[in-house]
Protein backbone atom coordinates (compact mmCIF):
# COMPACT_ATOMS: atom_id res chain seq x y z
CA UNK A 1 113.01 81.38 96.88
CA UNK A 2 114.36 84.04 93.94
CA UNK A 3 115.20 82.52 90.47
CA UNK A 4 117.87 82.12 88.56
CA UNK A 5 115.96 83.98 85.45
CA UNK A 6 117.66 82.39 82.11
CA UNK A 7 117.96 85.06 78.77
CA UNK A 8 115.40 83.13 77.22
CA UNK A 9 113.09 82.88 79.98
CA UNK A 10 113.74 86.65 80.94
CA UNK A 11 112.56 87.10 76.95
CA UNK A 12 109.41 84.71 77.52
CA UNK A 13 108.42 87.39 80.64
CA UNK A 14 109.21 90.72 79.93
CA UNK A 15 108.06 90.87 76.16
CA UNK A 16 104.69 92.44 76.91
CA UNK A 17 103.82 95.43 78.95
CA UNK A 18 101.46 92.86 81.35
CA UNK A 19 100.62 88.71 81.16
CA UNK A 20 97.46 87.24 80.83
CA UNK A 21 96.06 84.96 82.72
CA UNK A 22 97.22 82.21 80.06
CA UNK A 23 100.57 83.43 79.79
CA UNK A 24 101.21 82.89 83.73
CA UNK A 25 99.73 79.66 83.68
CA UNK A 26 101.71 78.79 80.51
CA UNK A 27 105.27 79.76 82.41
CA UNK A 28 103.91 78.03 85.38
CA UNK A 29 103.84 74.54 83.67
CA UNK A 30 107.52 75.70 82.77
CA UNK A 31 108.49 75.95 86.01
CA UNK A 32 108.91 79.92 85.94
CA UNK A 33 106.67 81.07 88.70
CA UNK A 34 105.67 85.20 88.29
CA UNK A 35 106.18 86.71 91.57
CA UNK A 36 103.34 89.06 93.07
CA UNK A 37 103.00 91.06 96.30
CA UNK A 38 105.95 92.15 98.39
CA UNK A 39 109.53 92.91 97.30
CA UNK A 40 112.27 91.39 98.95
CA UNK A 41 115.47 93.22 99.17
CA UNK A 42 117.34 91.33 96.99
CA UNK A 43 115.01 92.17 94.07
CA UNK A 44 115.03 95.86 95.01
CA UNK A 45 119.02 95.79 94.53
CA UNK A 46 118.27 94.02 91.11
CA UNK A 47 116.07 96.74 90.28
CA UNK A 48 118.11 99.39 91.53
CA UNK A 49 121.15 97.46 89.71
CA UNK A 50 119.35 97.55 86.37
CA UNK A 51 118.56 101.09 86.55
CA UNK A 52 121.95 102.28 87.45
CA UNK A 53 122.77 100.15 84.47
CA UNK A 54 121.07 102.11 81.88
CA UNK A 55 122.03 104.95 83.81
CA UNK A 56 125.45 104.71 82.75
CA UNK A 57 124.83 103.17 79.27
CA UNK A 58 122.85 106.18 78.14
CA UNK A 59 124.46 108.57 79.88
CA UNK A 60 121.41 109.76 81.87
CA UNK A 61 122.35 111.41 85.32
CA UNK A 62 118.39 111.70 86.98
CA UNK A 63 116.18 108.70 86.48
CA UNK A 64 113.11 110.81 87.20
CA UNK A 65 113.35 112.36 83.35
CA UNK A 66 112.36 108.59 82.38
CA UNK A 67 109.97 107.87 85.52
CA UNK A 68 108.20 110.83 85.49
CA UNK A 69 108.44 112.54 82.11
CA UNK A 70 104.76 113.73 82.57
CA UNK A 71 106.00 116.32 85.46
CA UNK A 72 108.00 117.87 82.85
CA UNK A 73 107.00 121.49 82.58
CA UNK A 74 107.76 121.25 78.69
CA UNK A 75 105.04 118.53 77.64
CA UNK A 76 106.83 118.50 74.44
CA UNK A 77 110.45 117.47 75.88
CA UNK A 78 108.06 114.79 78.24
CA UNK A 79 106.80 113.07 75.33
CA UNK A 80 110.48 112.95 73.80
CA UNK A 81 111.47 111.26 76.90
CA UNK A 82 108.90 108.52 76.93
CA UNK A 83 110.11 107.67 73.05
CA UNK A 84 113.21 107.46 74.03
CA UNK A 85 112.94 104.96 76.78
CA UNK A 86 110.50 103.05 74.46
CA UNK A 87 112.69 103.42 71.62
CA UNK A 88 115.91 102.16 73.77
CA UNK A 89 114.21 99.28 76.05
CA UNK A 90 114.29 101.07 79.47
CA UNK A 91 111.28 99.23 80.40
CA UNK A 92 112.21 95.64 79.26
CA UNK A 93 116.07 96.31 80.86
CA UNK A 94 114.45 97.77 83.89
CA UNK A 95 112.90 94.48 84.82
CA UNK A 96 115.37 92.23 83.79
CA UNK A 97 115.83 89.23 85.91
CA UNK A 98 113.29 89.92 87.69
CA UNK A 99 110.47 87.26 87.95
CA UNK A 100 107.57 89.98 87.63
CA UNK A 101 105.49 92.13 85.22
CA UNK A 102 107.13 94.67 83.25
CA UNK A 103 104.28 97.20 84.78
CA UNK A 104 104.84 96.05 88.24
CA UNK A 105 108.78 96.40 88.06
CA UNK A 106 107.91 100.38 86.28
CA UNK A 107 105.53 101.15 88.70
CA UNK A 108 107.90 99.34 92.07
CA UNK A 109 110.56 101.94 90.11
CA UNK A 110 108.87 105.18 90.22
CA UNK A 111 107.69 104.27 93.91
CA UNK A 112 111.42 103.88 94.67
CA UNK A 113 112.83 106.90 92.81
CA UNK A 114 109.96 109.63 93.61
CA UNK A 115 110.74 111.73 96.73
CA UNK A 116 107.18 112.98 97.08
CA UNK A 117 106.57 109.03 98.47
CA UNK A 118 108.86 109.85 101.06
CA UNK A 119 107.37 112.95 103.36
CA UNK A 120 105.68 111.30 106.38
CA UNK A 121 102.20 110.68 107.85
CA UNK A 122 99.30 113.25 106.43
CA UNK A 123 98.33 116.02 108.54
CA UNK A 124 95.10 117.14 109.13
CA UNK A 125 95.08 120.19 107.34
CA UNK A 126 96.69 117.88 104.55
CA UNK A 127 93.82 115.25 104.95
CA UNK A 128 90.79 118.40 104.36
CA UNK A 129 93.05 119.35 101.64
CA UNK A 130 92.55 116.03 99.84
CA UNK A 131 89.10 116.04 100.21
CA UNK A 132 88.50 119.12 99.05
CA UNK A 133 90.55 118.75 95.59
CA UNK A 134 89.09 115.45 95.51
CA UNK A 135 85.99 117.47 95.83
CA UNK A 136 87.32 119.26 92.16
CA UNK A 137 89.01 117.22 90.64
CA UNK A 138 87.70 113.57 91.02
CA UNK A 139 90.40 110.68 90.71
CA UNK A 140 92.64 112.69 88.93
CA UNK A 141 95.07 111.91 91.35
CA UNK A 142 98.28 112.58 89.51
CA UNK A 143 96.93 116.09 89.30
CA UNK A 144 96.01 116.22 93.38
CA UNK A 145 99.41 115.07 94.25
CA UNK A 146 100.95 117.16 91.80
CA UNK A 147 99.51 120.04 93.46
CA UNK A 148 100.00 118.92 97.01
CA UNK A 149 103.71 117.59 96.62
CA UNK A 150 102.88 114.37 96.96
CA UNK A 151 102.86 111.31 94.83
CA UNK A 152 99.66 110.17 93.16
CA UNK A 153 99.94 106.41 94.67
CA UNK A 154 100.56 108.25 98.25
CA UNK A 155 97.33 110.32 97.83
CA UNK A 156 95.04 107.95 96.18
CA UNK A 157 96.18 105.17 99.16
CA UNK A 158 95.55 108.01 101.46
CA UNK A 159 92.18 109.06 100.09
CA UNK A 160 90.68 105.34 100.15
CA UNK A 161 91.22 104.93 104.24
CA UNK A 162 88.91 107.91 104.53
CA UNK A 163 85.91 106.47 102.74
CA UNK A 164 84.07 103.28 103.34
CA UNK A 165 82.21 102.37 106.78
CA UNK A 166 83.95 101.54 110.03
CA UNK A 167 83.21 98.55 111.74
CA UNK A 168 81.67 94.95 111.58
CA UNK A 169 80.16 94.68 107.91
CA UNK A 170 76.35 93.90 107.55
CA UNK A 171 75.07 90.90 105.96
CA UNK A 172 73.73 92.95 103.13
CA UNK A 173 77.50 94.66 102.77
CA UNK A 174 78.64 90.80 102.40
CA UNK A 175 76.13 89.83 100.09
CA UNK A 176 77.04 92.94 97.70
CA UNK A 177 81.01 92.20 98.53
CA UNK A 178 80.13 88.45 97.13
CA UNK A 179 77.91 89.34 94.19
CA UNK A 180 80.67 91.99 93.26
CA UNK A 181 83.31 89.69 93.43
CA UNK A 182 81.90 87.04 91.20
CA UNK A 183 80.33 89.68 88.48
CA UNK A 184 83.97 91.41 88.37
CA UNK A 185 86.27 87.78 87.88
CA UNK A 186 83.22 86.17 85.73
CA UNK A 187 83.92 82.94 88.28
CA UNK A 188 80.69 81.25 90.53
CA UNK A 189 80.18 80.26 94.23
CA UNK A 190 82.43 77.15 95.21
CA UNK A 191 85.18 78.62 92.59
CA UNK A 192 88.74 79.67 94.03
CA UNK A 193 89.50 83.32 93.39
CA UNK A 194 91.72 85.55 94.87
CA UNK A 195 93.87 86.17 91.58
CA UNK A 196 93.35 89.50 89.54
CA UNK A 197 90.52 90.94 90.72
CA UNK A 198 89.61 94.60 90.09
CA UNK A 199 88.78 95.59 93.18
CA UNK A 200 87.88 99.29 92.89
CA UNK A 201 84.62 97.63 90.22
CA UNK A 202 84.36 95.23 93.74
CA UNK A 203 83.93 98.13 95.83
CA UNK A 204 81.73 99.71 93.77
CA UNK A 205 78.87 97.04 94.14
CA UNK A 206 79.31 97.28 97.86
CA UNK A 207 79.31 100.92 98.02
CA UNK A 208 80.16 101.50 101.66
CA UNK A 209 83.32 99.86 101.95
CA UNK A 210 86.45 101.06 100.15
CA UNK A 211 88.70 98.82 97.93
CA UNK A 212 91.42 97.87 100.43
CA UNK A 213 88.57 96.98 102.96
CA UNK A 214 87.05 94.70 100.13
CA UNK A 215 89.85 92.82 99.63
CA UNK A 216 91.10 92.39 103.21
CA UNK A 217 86.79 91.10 103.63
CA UNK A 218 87.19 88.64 100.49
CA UNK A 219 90.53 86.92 101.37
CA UNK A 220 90.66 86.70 105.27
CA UNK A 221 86.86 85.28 105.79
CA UNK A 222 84.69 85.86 103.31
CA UNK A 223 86.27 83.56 100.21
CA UNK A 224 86.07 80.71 102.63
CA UNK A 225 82.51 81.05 103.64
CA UNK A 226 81.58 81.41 99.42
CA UNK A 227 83.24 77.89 99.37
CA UNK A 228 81.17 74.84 98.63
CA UNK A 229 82.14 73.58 101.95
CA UNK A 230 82.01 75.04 105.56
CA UNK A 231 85.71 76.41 106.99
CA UNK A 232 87.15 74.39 109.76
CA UNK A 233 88.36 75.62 112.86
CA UNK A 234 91.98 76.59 112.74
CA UNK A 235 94.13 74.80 115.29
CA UNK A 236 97.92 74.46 116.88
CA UNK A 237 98.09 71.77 114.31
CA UNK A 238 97.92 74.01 111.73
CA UNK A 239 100.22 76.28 113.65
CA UNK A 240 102.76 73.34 113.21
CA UNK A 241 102.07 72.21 109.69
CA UNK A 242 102.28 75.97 108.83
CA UNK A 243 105.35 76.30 110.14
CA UNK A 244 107.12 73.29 108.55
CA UNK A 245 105.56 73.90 105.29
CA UNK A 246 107.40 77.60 105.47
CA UNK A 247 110.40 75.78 107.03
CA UNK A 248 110.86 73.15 104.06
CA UNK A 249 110.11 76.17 101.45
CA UNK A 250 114.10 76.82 102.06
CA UNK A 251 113.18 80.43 101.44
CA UNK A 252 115.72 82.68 102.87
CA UNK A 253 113.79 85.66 103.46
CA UNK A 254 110.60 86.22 104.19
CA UNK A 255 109.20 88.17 101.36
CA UNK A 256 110.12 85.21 98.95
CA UNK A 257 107.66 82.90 100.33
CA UNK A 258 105.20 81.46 97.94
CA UNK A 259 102.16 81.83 99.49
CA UNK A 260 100.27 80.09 96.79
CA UNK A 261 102.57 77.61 96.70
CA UNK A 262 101.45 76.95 100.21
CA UNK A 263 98.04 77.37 100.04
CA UNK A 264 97.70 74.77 97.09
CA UNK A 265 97.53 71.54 99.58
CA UNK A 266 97.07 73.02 102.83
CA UNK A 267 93.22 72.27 103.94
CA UNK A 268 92.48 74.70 106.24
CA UNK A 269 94.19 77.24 104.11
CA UNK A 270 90.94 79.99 102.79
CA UNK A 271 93.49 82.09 101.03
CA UNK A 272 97.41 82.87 100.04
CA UNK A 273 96.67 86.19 102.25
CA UNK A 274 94.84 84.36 105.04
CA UNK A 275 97.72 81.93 105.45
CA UNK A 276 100.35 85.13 105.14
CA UNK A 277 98.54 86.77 108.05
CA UNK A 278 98.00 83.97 110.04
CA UNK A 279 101.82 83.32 110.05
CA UNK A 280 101.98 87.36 111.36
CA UNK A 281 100.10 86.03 114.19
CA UNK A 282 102.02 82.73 114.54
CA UNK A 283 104.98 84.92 114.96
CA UNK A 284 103.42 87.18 117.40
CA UNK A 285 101.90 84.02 119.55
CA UNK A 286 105.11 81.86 119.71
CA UNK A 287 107.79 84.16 119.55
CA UNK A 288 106.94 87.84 120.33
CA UNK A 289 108.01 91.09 119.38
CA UNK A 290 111.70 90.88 120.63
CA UNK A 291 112.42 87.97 119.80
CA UNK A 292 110.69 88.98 115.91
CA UNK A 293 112.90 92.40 116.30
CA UNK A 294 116.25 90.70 117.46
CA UNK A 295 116.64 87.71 114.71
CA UNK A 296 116.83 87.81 111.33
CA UNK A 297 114.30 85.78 109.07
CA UNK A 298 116.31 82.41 109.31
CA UNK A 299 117.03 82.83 113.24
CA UNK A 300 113.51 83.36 113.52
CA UNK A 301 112.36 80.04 111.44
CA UNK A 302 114.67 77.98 113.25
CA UNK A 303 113.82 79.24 116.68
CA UNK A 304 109.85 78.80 115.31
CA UNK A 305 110.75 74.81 113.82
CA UNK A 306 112.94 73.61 115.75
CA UNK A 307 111.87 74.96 119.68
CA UNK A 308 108.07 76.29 119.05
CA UNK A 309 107.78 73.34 116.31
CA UNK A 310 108.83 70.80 118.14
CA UNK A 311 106.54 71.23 120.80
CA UNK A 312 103.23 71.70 119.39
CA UNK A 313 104.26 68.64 117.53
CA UNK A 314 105.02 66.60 120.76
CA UNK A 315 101.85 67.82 122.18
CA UNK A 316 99.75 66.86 119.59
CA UNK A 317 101.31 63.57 119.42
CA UNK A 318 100.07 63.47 123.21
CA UNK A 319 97.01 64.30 122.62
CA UNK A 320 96.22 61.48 119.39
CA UNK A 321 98.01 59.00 121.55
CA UNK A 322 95.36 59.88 124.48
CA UNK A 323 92.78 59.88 122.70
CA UNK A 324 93.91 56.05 120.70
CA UNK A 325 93.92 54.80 123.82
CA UNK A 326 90.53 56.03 125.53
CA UNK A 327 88.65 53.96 122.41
């Protein structure tokens, strides 16, 4: 559910450039909860709001002079750019009201507002162009999407879904992905952690697998099987209890669901990702993709709690009864 983000509170946020581990855990025990992960809608109109905003207050007709001051061809004028949106508070009015990082909302901002994000799927002359600049010019990837057009986040994405191994991982790739893991967030087997973890220095223990592949690994299996205990077997039960727990979140859309939140109680929960993609496939099982195309996020829950809800819940009641009565 969004939050009603108080002047003093939006202060307490958006004074530094990122939080520390202490400062989110601080605000948490003040009830102000920073927001990770997906955008809903609603915060991209806030964002967009606040830009348009500043816009107008400064007098600024292209927003790209403050996103992207480094494309200008003048370094000089570039540099004069980024004082002045230091100098004026772009960065701290950009993200006002918005329960995030100020580097999160800046970087959500220039994802929005840069038209190179925007051109389609890569081709495959594209895709052998990549390489071979990568080939030149390393990670530089502002420079590679500079000279292909393209944004450096769209390239760099791109770039890491061509390397890393295909397939089932190895024990050995596991063992690396594990040791990685725990070397890179300084935590030990048994420990929760799926919070703030570098996971380009994670992929680099394990070698073969890319970063996205790493992480995907670590919070959909592998976290669970580094626990102290052994994971249990997921059941409809948990289909039900997952579904009330989203139900009685009163979220109203789906990207403000607080999947740690969730996760913090739930016992068969291995992650806040594993629990967001097993209520993808809890969609997929119980309701299908027209139903998922034709109703809006609230339709959808209802349909899911109340009809699909109600009877897993009477069937498990069956089933405990049955089994009470064959003791």
């Amino acid at each position: 559910m969004s939050q009603n983000i108080s002047t003093e509170q939006d202060d307490m946020i958006h004074t530094n450039w990122k939080l520390s581990r202490n400062d989110i855990m601080s605000l948490k025990s003040k009830g102000i909860f920073i927001k990770k992960g997906k955008w809903s809608p609603s915060e991209d109109r806030l964002l967009r709001q606040n830009m348009e905003d500043y816009l107008q207050q400064h007098r600024i007709s292209d927003p790209s002079v403050l996103l992207f001051a480094h494309k200008e061809a003048d370094k000089e004028e570039g540099r004069r750019w980024k004082q002045f949106a230091s100098n004026t508070g772009f960065y701290k009015q950009l993200a006002k009201g918005l329960c995030r990082e100020v580097f999160l909302v800046y970087r959500r901002a220039r994802r929005i507002y840069d038209q190179d994000n925007y051109k389609g799927q890569f081709s495959e002359e594209e895709i052998k162009e990549l390489i071979r600049l990568h080939g030149i010019y390393g990670n530089d990837w502002r420079k590679i999407g500079d000279i292909m057009g393209r944004s450096a986040q769209s390239v760099d994405h791109r770039f890491q879904l061509l390397e890393g191994n295909k397939g089932n991982w190895t024990d050995e790739e596991v063992d690396c992905l594990i040791e990685g893991v725990r070397a890179v967030s300084g935590t030990v087997q048994g420990e929760p952690c799926y919070n703030q973890i570098y996971w380009n220095a994670v992929a680099s223990y394990v070698k073969t697998r890319n970063p996205t592949q790493c992480r995907a690994k670590w919070l959909n299996g592998t976290l669970w099987k580094d626990a102290s205990s052994k994971p249990l077997k997921w059941t409809e039960k948990d289909d039900y209890e997952l579904i009330s727990k989203v139900y009685y979140s009163s979220v109203t859309t789906e990207c403000d669901i607080d999947w740690h939140a969730i996760a913090e109680d739930f016992q068969h929960a291995r992650s806040p990702a594993f629990l967001q993609h097993r209520w993808w496939l809890v969609k997929m099982r119980y309701c299908g993709k027209d139903i998922i195309k034709d109703r809006d996020f609230e339709e959808l829950l209802d349909f899911l709690y109340n009809v699909k809800g109600e009877s897993l819940r009477v069937k498990h009641f069956k089933v405990c009864e049955k089994a009470t009565n064959s003791l």
